[in-house]
PDB file of N, CA and C in Angstrom:
ATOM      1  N   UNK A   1      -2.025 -41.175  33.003  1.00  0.00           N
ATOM      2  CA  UNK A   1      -2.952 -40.147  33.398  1.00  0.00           C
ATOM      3  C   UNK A   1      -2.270 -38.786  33.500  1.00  0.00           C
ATOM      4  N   UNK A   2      -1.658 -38.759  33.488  1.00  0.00           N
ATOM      5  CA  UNK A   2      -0.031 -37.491  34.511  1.00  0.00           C
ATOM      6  C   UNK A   2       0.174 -36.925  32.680  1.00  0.00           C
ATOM      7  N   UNK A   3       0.033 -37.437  31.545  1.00  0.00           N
ATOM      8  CA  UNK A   3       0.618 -36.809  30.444  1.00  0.00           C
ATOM      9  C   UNK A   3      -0.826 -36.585  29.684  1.00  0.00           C
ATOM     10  N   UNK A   4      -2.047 -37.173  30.092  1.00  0.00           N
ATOM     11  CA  UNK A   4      -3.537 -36.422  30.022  1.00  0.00           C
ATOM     12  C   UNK A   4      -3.411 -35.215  30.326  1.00  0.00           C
ATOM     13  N   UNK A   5      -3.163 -34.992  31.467  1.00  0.00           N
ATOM     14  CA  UNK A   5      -3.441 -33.884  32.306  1.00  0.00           C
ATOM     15  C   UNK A   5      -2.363 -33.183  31.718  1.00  0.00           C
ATOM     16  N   UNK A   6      -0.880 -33.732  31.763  1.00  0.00           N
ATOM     17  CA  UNK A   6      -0.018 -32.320  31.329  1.00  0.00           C
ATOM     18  C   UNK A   6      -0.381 -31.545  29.362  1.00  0.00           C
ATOM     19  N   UNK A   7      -0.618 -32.990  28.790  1.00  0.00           N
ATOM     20  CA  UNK A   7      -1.087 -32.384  26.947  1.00  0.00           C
ATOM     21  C   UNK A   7      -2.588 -31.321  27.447  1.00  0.00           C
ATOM     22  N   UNK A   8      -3.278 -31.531  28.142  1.00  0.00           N
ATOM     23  CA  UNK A   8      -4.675 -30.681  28.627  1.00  0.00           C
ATOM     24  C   UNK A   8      -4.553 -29.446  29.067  1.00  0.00           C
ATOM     25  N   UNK A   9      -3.726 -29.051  30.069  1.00  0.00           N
ATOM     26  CA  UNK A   9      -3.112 -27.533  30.562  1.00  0.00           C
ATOM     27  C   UNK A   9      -2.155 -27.179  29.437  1.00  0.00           C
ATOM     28  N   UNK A  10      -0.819 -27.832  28.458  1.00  0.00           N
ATOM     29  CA  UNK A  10      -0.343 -27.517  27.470  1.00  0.00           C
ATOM     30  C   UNK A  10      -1.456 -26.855  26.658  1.00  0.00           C
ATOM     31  N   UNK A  11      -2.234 -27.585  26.121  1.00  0.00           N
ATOM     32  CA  UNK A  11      -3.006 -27.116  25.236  1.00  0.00           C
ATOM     33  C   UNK A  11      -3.714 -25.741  25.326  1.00  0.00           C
ATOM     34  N   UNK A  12      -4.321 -25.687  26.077  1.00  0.00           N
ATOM     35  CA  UNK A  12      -4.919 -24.783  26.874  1.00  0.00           C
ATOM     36  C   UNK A  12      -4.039 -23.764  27.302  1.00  0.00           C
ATOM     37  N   UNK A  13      -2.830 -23.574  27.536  1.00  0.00           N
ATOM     38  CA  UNK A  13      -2.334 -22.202  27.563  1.00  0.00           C
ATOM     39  C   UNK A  13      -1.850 -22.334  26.269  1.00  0.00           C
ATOM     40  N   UNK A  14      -1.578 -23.142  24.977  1.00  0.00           N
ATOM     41  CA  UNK A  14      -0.959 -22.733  23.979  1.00  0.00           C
ATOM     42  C   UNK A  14      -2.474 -21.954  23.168  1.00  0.00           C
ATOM     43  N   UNK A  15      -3.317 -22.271  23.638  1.00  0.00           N
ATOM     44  CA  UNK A  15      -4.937 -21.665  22.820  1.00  0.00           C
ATOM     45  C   UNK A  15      -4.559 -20.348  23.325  1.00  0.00           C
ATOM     46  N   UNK A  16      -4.667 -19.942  24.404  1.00  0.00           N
ATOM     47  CA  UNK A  16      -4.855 -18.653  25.061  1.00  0.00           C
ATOM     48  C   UNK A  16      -3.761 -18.219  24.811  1.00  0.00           C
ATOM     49  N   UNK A  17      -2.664 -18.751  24.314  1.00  0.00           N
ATOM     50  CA  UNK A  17      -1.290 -17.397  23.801  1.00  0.00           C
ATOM     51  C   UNK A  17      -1.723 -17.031  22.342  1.00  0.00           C
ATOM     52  N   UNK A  18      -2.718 -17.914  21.592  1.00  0.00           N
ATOM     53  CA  UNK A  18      -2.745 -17.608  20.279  1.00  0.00           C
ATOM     54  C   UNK A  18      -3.676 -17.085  19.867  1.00  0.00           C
ATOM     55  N   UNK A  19      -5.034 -17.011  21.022  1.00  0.00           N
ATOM     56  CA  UNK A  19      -5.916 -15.889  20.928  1.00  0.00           C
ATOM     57  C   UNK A  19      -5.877 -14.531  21.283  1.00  0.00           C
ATOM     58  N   UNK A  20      -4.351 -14.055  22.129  1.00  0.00           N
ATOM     59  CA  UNK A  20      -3.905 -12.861  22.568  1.00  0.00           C
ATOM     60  C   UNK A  20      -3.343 -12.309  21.002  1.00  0.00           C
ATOM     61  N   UNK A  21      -2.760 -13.646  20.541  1.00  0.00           N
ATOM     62  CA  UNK A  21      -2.323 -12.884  19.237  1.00  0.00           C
ATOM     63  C   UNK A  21      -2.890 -12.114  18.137  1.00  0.00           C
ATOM     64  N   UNK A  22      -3.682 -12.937  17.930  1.00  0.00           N
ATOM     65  CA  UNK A  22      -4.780 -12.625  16.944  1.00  0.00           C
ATOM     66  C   UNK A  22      -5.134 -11.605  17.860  1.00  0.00           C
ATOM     67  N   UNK A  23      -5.527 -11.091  18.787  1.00  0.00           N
ATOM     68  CA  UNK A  23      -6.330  -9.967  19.198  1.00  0.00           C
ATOM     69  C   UNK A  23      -5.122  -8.247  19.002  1.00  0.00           C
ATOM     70  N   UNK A  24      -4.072  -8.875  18.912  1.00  0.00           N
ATOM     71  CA  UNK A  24      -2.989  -8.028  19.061  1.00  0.00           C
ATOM     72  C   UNK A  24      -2.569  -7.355  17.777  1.00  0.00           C
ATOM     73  N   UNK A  25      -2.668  -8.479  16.494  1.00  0.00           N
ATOM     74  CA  UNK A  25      -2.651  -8.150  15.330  1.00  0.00           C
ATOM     75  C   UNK A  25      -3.875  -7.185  14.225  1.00  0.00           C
ATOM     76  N   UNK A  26      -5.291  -7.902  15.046  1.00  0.00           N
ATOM     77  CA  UNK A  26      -5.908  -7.216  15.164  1.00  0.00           C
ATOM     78  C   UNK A  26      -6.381  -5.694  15.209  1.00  0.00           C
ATOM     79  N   UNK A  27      -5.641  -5.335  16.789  1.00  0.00           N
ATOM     80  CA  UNK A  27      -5.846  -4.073  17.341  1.00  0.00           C
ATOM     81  C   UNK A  27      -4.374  -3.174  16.336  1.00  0.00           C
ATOM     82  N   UNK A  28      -3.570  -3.888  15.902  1.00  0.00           N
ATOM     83  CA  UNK A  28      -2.007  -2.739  15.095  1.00  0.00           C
ATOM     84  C   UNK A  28      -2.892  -2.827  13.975  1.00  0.00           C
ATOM     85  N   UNK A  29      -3.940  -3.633  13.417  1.00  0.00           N
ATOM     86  CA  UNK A  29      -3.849  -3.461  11.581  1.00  0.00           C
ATOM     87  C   UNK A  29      -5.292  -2.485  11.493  1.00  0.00           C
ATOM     88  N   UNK A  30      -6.071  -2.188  12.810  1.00  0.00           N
ATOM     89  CA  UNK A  30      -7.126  -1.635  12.837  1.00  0.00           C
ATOM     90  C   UNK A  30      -6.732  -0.277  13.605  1.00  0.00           C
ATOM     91  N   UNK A  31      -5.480   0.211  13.865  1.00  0.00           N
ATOM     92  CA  UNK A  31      -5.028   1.707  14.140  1.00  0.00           C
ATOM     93  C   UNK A  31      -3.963   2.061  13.355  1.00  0.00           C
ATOM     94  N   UNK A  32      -3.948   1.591  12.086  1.00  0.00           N
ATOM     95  CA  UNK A  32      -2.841   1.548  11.104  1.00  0.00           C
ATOM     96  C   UNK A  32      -3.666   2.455  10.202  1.00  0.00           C
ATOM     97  N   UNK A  33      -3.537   3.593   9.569  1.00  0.00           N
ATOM     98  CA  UNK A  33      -4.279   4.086   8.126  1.00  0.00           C
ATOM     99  C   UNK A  33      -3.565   3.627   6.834  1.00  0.00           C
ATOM    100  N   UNK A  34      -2.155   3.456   6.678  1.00  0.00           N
ATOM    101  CA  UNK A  34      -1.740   2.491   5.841  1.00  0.00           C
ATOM    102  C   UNK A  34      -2.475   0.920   5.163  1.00  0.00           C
ATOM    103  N   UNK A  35      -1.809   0.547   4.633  1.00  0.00           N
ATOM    104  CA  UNK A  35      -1.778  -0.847   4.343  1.00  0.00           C
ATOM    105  C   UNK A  35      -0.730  -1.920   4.673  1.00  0.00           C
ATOM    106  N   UNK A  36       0.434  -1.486   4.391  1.00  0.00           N
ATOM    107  CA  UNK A  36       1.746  -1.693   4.363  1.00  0.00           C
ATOM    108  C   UNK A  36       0.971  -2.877   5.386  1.00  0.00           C
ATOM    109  N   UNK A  37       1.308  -2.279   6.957  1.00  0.00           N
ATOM    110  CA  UNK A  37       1.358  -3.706   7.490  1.00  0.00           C
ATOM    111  C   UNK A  37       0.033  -4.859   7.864  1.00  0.00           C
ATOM    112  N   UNK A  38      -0.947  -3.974   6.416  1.00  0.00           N
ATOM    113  CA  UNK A  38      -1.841  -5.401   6.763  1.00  0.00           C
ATOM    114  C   UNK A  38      -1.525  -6.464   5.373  1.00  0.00           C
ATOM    115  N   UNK A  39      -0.478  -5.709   4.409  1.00  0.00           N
ATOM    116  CA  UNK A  39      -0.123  -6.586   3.573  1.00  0.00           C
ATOM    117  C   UNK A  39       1.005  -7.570   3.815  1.00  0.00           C
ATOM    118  N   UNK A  40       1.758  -7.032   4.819  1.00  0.00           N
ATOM    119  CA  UNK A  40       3.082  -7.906   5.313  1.00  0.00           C
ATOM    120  C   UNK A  40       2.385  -9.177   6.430  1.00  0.00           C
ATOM    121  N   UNK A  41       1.457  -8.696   7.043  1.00  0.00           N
ATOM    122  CA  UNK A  41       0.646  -9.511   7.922  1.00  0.00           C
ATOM    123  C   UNK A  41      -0.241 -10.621   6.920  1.00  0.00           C
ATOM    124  N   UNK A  42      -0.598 -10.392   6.307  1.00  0.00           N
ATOM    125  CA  UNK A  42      -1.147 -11.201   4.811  1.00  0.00           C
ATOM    126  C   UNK A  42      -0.294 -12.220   4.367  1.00  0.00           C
ATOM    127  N   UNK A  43       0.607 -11.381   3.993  1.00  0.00           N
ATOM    128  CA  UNK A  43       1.736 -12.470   3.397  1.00  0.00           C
ATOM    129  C   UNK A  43       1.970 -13.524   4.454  1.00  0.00           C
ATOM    130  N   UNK A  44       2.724 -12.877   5.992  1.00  0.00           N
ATOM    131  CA  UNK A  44       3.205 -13.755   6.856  1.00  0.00           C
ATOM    132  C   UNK A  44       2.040 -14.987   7.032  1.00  0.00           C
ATOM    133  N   UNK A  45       1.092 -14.721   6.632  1.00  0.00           N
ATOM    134  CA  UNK A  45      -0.068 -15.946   7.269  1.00  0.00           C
ATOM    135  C   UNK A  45      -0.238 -16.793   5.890  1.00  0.00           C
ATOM    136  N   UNK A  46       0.248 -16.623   4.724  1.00  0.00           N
ATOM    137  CA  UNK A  46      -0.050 -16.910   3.606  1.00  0.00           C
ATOM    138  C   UNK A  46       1.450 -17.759   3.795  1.00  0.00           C
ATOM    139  N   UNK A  47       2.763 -17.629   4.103  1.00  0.00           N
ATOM    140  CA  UNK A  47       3.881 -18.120   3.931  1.00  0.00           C
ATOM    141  C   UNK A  47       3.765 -19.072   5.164  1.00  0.00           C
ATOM    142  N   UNK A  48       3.031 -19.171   6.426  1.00  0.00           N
ATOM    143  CA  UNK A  48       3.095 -20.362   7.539  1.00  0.00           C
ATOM    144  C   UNK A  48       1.846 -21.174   6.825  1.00  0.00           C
ATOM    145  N   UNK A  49       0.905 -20.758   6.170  1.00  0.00           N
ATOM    146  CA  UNK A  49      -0.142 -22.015   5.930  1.00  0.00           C
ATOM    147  C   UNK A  49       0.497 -22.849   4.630  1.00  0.00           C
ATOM    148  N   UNK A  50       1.454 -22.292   3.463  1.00  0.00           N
ATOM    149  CA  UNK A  50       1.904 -23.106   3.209  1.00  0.00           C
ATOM    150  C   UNK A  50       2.923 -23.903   3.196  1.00  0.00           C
ATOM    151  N   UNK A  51       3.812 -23.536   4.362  1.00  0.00           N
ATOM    152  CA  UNK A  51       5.128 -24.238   4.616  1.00  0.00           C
ATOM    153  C   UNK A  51       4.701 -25.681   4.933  1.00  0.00           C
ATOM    154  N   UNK A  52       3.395 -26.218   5.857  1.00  0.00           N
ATOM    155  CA  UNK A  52       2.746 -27.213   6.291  1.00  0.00           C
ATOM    156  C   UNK A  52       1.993 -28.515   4.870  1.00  0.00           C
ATOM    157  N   UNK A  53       1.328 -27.308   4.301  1.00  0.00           N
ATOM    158  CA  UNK A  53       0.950 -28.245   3.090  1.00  0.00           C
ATOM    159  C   UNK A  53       1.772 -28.793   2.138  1.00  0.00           C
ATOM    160  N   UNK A  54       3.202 -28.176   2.199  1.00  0.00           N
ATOM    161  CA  UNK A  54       4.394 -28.258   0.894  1.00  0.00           C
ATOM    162  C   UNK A  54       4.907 -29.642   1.976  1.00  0.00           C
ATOM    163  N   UNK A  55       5.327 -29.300   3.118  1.00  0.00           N
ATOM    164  CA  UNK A  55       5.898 -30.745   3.438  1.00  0.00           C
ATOM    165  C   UNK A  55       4.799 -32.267   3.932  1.00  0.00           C
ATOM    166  N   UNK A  56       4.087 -32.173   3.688  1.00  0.00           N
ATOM    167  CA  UNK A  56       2.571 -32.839   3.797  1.00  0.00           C
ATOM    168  C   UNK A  56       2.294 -33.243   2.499  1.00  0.00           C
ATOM    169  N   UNK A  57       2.698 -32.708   1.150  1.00  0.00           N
ATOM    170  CA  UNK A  57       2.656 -32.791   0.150  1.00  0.00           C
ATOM    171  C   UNK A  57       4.065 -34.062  -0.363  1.00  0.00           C
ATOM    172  N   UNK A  58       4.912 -33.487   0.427  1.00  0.00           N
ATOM    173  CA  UNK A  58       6.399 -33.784  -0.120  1.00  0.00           C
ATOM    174  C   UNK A  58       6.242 -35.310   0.395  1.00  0.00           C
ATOM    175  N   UNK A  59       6.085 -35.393   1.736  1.00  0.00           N
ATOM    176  CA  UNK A  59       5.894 -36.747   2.411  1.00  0.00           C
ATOM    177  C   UNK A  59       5.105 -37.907   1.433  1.00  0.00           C
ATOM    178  N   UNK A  60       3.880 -37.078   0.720  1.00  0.00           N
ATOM    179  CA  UNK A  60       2.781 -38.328   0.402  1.00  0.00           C
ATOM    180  C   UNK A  60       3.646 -38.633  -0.936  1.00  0.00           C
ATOM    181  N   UNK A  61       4.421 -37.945  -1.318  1.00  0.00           N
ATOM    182  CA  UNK A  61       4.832 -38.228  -2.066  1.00  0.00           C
ATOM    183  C   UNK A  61       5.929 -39.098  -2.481  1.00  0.00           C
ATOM    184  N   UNK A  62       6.912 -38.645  -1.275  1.00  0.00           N
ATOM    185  CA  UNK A  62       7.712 -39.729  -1.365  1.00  0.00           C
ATOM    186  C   UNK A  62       7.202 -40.944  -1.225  1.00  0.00           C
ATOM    187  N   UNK A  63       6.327 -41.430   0.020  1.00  0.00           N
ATOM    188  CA  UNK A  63       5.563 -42.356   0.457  1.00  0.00           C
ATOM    189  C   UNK A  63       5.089 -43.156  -1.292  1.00  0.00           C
ATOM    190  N   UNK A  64       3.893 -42.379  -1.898  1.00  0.00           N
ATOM    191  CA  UNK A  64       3.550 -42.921  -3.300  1.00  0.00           C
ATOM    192  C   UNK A  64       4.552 -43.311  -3.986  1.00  0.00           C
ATOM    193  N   UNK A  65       5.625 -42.546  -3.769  1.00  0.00           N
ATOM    194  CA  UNK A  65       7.123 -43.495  -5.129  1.00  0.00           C
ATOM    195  C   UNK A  65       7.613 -44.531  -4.492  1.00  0.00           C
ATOM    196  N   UNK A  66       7.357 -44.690  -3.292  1.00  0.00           N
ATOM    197  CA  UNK A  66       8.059 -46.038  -2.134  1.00  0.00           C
ATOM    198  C   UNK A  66       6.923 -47.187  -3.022  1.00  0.00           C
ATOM    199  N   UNK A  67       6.017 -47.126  -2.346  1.00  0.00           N
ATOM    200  CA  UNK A  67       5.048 -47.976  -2.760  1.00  0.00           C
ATOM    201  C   UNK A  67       5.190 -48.186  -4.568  1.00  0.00           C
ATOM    202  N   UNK A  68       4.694 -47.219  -5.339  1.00  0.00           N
ATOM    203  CA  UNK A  68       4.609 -47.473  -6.734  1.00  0.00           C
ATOM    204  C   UNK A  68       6.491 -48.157  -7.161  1.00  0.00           C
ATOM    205  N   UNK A  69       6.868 -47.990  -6.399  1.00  0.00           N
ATOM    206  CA  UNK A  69       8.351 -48.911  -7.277  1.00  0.00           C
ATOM    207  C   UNK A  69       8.141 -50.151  -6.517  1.00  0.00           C
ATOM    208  N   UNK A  70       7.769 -50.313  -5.547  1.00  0.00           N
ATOM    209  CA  UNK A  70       7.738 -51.249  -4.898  1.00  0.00           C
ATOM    210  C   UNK A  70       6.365 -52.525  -6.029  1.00  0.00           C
ATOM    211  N   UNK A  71       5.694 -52.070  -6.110  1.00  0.00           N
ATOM    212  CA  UNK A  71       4.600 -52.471  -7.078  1.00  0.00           C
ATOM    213  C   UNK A  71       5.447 -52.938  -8.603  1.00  0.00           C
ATOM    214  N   UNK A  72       6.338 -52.102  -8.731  1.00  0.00           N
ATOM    215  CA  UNK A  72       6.673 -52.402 -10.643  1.00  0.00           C
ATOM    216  C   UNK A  72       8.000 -53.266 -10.393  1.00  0.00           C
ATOM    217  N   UNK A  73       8.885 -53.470  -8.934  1.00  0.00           N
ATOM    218  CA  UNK A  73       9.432 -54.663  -9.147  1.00  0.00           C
ATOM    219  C   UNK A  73       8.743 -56.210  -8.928  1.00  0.00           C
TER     220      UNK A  73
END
């Protein structure tokens, strides 16, 4: 019950640090007249969504050559 409750308050302040963010990035790319840093901000969100899918990718994959050799001996 004790690690309910502690993953429940974890969670819950890790939401609320990441909705300050977004509000923060927000408020610099909307008093910016440039671009510059809404293109570096672009990128940075473009380079964390796929660091996740490349090793998610890499895994099923190894996983599929485990199995498929495992099958052809």
């Amino acid at each position: 019950m004790k690690q309910k409750v502690f993953f429940f308050i974890f969670s819950i302040l890790f939401f609320l640090e990441t909705n300050a963010q977004c509000a923060m990035c927000r408020a610099v790319l909307e008093s910016e007249d440039g671009l510059v840093t809404a293109e570096g901000v672009n990128d940075g969100i473009v380079y964390l969504m796929a660091i996740p899918y490349i090793m998610v990718g890499g895994i099923a994959f190894f996983i599929y050559r485990k199995f498929s050799s495992t099958k052809a001996e």
